[in-house]
C-alpha atoms as a PDB file:
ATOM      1  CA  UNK A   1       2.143  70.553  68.549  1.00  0.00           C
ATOM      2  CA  UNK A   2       1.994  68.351  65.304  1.00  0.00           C
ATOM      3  CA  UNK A   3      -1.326  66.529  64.224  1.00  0.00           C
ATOM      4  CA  UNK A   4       0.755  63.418  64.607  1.00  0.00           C
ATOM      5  CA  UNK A   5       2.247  64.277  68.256  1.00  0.00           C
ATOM      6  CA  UNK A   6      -1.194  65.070  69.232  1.00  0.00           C
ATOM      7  CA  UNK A   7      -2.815  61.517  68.417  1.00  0.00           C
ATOM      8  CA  UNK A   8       0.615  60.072  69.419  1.00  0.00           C
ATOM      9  CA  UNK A   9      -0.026  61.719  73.129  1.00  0.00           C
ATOM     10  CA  UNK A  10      -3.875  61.408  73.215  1.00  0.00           C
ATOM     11  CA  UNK A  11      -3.560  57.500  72.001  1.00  0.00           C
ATOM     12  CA  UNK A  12      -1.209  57.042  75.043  1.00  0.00           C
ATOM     13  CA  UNK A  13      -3.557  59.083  77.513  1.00  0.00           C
ATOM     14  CA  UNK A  14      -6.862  57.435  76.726  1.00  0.00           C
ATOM     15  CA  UNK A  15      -5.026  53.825  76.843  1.00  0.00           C
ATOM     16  CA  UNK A  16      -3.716  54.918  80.166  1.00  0.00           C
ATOM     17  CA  UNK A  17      -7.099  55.667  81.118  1.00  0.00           C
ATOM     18  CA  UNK A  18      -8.279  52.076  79.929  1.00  0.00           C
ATOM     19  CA  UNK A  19      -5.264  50.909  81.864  1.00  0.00           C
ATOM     20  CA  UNK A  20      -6.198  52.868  84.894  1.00  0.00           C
ATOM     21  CA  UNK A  21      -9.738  51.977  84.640  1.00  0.00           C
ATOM     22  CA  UNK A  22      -9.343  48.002  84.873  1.00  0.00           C
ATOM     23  CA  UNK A  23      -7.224  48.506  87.668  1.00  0.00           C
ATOM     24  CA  UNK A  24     -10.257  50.041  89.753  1.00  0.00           C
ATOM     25  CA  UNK A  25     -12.219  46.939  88.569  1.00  0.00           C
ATOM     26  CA  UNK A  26     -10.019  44.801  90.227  1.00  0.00           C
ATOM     27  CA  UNK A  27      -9.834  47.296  92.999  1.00  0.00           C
ATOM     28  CA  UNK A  28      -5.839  47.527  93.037  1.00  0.00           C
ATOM     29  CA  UNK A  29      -3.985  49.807  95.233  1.00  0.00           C
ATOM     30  CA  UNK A  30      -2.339  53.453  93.650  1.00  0.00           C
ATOM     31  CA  UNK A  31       0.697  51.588  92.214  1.00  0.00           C
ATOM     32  CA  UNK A  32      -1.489  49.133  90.740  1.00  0.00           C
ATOM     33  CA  UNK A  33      -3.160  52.357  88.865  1.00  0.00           C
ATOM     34  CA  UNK A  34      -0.214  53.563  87.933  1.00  0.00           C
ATOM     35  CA  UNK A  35       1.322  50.219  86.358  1.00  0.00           C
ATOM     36  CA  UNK A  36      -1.608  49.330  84.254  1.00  0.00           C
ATOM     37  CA  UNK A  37      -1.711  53.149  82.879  1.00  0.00           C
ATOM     38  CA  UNK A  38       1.748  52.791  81.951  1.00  0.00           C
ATOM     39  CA  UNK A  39       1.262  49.927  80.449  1.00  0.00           C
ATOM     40  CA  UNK A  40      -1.652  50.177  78.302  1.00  0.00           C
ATOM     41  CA  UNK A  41      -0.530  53.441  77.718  1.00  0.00           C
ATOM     42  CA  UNK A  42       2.909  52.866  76.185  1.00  0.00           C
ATOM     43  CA  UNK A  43       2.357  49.068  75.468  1.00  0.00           C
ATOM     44  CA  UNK A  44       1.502  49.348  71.652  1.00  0.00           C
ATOM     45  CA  UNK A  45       3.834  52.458  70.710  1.00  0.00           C
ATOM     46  CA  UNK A  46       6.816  50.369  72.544  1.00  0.00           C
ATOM     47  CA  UNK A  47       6.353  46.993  69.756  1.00  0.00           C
ATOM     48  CA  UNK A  48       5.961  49.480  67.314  1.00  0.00           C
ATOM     49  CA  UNK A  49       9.508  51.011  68.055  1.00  0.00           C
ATOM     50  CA  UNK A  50      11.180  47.749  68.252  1.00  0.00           C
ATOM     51  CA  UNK A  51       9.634  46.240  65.612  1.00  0.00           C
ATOM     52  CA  UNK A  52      11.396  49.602  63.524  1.00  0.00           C
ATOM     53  CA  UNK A  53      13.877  48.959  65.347  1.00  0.00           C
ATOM     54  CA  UNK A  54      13.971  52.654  66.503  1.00  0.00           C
ATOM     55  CA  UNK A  55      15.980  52.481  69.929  1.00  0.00           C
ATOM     56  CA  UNK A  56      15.743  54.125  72.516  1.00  0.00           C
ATOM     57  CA  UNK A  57      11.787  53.349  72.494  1.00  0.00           C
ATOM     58  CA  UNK A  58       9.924  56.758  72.348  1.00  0.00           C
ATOM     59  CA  UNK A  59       9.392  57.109  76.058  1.00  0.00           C
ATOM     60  CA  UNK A  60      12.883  56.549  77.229  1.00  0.00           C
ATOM     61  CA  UNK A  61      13.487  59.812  74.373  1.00  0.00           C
ATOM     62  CA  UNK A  62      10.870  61.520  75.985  1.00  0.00           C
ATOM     63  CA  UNK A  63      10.143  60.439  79.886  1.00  0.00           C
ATOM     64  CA  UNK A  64       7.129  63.344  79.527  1.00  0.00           C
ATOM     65  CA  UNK A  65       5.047  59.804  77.674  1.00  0.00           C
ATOM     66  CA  UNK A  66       5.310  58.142  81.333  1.00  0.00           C
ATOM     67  CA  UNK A  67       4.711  61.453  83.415  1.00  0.00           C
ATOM     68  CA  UNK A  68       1.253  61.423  81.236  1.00  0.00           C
ATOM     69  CA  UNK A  69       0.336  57.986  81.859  1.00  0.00           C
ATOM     70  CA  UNK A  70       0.661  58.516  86.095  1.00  0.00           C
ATOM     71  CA  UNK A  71      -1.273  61.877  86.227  1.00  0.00           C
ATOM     72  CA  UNK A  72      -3.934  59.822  84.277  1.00  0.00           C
ATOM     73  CA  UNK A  73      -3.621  56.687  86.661  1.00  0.00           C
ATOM     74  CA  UNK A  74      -3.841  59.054  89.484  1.00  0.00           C
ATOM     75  CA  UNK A  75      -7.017  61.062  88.085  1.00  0.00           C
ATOM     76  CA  UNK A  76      -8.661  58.089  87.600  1.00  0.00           C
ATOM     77  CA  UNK A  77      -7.999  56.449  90.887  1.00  0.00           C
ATOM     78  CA  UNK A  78      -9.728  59.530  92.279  1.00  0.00           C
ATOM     79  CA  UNK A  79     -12.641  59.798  90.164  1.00  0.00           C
ATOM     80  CA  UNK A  80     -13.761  56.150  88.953  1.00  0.00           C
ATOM     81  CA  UNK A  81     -16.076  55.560  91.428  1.00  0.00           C
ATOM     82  CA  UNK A  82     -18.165  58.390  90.082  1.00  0.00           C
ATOM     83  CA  UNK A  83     -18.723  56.554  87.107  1.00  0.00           C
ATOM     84  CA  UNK A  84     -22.152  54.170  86.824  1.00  0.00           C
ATOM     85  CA  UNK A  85     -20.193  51.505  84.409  1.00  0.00           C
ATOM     86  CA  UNK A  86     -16.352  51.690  84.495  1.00  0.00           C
ATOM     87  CA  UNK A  87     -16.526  48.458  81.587  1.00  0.00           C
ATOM     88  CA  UNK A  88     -18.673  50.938  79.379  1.00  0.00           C
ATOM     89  CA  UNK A  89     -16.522  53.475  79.612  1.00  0.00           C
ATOM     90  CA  UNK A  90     -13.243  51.518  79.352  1.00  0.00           C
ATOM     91  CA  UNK A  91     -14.300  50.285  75.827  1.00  0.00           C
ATOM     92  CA  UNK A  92     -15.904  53.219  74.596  1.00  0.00           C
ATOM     93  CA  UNK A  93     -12.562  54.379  75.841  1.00  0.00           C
ATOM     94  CA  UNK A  94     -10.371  51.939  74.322  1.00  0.00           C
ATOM     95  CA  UNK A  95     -12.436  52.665  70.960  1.00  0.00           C
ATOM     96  CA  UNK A  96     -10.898  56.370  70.937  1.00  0.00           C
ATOM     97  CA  UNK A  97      -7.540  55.387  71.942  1.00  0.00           C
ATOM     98  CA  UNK A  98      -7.511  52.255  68.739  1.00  0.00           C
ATOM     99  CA  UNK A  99      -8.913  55.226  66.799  1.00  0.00           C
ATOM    100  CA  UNK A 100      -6.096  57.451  67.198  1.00  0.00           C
ATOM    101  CA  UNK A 101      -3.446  55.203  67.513  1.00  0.00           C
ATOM    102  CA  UNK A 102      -3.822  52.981  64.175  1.00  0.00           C
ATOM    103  CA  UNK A 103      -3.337  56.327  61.955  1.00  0.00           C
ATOM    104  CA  UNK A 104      -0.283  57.282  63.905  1.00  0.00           C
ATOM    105  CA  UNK A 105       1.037  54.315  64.131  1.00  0.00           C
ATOM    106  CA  UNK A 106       0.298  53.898  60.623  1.00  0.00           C
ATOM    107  CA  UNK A 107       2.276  57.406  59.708  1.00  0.00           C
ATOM    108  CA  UNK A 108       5.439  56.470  61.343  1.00  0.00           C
ATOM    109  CA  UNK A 109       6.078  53.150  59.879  1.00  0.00           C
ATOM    110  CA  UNK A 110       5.425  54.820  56.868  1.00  0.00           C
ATOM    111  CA  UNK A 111       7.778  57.397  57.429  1.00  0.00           C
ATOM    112  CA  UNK A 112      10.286  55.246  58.862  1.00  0.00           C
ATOM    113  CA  UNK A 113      10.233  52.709  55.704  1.00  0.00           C
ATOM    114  CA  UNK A 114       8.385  54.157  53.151  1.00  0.00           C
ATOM    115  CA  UNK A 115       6.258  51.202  52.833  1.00  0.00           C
ATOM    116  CA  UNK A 116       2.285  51.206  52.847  1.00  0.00           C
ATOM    117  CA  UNK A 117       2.693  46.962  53.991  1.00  0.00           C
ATOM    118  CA  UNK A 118       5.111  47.663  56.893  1.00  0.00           C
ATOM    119  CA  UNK A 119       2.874  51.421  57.970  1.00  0.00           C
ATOM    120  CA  UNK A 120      -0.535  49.078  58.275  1.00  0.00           C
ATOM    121  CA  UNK A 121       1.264  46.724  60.316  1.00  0.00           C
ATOM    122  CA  UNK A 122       3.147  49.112  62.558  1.00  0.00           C
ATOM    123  CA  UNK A 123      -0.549  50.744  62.975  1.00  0.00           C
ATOM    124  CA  UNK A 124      -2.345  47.818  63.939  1.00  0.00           C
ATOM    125  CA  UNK A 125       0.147  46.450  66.442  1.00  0.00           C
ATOM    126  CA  UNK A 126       0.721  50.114  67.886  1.00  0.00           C
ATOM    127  CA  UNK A 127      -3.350  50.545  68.620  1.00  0.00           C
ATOM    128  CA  UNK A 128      -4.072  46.975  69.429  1.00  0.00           C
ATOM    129  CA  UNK A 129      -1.092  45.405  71.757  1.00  0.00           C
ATOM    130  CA  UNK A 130      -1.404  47.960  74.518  1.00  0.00           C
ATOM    131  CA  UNK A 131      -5.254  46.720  75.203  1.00  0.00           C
ATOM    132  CA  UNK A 132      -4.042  43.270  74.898  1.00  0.00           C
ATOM    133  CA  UNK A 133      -1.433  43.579  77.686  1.00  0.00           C
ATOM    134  CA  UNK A 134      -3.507  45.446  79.415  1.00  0.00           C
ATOM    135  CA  UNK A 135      -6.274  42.452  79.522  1.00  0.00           C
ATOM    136  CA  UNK A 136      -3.482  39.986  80.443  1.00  0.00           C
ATOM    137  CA  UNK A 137      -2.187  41.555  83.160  1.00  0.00           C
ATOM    138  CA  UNK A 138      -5.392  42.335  84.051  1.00  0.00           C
ATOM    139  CA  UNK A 139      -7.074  38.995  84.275  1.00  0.00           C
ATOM    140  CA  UNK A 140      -9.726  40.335  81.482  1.00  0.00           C
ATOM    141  CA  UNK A 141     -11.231  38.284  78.971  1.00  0.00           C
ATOM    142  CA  UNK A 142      -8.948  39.559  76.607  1.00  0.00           C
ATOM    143  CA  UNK A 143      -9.941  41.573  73.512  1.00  0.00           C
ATOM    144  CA  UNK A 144      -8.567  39.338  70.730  1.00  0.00           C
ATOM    145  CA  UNK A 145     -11.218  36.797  72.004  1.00  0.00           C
ATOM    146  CA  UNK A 146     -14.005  39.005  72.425  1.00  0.00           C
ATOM    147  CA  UNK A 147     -16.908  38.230  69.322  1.00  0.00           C
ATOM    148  CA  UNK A 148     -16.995  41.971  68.204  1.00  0.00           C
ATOM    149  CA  UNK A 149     -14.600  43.663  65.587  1.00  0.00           C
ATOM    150  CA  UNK A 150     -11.448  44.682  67.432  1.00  0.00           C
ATOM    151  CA  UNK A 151      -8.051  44.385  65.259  1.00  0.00           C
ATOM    152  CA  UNK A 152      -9.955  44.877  61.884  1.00  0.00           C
ATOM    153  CA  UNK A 153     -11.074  48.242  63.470  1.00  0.00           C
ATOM    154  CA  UNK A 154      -7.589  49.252  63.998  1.00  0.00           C
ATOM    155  CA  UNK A 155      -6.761  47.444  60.669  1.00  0.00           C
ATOM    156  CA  UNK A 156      -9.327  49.320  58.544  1.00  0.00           C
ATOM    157  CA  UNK A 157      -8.117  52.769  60.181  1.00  0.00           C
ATOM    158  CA  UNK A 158      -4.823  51.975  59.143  1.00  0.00           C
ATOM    159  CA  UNK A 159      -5.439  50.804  55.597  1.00  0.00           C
ATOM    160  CA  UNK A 160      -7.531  54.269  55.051  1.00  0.00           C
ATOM    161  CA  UNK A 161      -5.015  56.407  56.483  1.00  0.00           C
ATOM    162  CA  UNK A 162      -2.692  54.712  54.014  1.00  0.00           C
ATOM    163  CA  UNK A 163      -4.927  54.630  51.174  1.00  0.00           C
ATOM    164  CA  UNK A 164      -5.539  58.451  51.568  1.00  0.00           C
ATOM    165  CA  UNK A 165      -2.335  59.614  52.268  1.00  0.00           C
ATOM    166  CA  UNK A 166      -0.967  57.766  49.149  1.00  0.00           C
ATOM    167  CA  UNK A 167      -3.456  60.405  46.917  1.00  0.00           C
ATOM    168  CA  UNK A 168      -1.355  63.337  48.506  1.00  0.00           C
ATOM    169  CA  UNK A 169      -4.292  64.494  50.998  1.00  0.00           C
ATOM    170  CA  UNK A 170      -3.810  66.951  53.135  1.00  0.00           C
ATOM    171  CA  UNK A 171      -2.441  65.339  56.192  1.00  0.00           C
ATOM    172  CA  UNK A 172      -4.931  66.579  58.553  1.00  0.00           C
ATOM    173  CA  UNK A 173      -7.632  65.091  56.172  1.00  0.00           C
ATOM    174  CA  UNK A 174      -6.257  61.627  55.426  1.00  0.00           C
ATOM    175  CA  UNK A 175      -5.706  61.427  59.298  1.00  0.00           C
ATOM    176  CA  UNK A 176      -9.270  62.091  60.057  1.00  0.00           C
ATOM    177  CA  UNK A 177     -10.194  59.571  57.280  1.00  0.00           C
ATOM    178  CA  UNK A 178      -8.661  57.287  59.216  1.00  0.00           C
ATOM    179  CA  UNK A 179      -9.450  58.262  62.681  1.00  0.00           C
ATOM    180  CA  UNK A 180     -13.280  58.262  61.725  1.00  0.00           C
ATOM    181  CA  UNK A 181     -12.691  54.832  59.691  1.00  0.00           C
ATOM    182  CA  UNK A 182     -11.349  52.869  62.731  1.00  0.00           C
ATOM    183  CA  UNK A 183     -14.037  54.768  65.325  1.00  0.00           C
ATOM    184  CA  UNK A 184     -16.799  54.288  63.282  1.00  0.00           C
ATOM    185  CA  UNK A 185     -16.242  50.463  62.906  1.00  0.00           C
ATOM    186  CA  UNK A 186     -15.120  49.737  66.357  1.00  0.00           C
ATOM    187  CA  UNK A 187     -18.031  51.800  67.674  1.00  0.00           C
ATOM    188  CA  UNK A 188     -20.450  49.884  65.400  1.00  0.00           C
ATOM    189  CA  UNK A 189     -18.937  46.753  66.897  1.00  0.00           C
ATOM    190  CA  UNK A 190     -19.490  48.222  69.975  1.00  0.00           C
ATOM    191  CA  UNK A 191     -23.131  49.188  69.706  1.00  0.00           C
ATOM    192  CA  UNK A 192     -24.630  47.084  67.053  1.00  0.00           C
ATOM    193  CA  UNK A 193     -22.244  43.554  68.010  1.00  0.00           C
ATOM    194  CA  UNK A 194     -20.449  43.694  64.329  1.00  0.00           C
ATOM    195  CA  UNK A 195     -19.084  40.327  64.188  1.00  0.00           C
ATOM    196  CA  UNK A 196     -16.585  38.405  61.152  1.00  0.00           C
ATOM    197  CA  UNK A 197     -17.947  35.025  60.992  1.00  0.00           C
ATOM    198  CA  UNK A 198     -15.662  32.693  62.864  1.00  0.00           C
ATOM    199  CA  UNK A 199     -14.213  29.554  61.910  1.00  0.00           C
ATOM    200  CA  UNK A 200     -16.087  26.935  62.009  1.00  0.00           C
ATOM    201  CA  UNK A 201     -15.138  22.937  61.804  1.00  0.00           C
ATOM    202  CA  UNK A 202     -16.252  20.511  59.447  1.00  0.00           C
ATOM    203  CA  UNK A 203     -16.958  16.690  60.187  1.00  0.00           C
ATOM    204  CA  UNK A 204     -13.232  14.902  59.571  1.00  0.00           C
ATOM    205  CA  UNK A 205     -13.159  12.606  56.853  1.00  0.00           C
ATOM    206  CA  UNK A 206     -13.383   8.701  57.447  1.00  0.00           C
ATOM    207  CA  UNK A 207      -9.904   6.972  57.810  1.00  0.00           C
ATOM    208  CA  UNK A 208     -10.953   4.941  54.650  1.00  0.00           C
ATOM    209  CA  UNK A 209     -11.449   7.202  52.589  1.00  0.00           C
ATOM    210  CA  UNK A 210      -7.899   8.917  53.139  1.00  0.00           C
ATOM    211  CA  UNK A 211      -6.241   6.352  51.744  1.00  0.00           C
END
């Protein structure tokens, strides 16, 4: 297996296992497991495809993507009760899984257009929309509003991977440049409460002095 098929099927897994995860929190039923893993697992790689407008998506290629994200659903319906804090671990989860999936996302927008713009897109949507659906559905406070780094994580993975790859690195290495980049952020997001400052509004002007 390819360094790129690996974080291709290990981004899918660990989002099915976020998936999975918030389903126990809302204490669905096995089909509700499976739904949300499939989701969250094959949410962010499915935008990416259409957006590249590479159709058939990659799981209808390769049903094995879907028979992935129900063996994880049905692990975790069987074993997240033996966890103390199923939130920790989702987004500690999620983390690895934004990690992983920026720099392959990133790697095949690249090789799909050649372009470094288009490859940081492609890997920010592909490591960032399947948590997003998967709070929607969910009824999560989703992660887009949450105060800690989130996209930038996945952003900053992708613009390393990028970066590297353009100097003719080893593949392997520029990956794990990136992998680290996006981990290390999100993590310290995570642990510390890394923030960007948010907007904030200014007192509007007087209708006099306007015109």
């Amino acid at each position: 297996m390819s360094l790129l098929s690996f974080l291709d099927y290990a981004g899918v897994a660990v989002f099915a296992a976020t998936g999975a995860l918030s389903a126990s929190r809302k204490q669905l039923d096995i089909i509700g497991f499976l739904f949300l893993a499939a989701v969250t697992g094959i949410g962010g790689g499915t935008l990416r495809d259409i957006v590249l407008g590479r159709l058939p998506v990659f799981w209808v290629l390769n049903p094995t993507y879907i028979l992935v994200c129900c063996v994880i659903g049905v692990i975790v319906y069987f074993t997240a009760h033996l966890f103390e804090s199923r939130y920790r671990l989702l987004i500690w989860l999620d983390a690895v899984g934004l990690a992983a999936y920026c720099v392959m996302g990133a790697a095949k927008g690249l090789a799909a257009t050649g372009s470094p713009t288009v490859a940081i897109v492609t890997g920010t949507l592909t490591a960032t929309f399947g948590g997003i659906l998967r709070d929607m559905i969910s009824n999560e406070p989703s992660v887009l509003l949450r105060p800690e780094i989130y996209v930038t994580a996945a952003l900053i993975g992708a613009c390393v991977f990028v970066a590297a790859n353009a100097t003719a690195m080893p593949l392997f290495l520029a990956s794990a440049l990136g992998v680290t980049a996006a981990f290390v952020v999100r993590g310290g997001a995570l642990w510390f409460g890394w923030t960007i400052p948010g907007y904030r509004p200014r007192p509007g002007r007087h209708p006099d002095d306007v015109m």
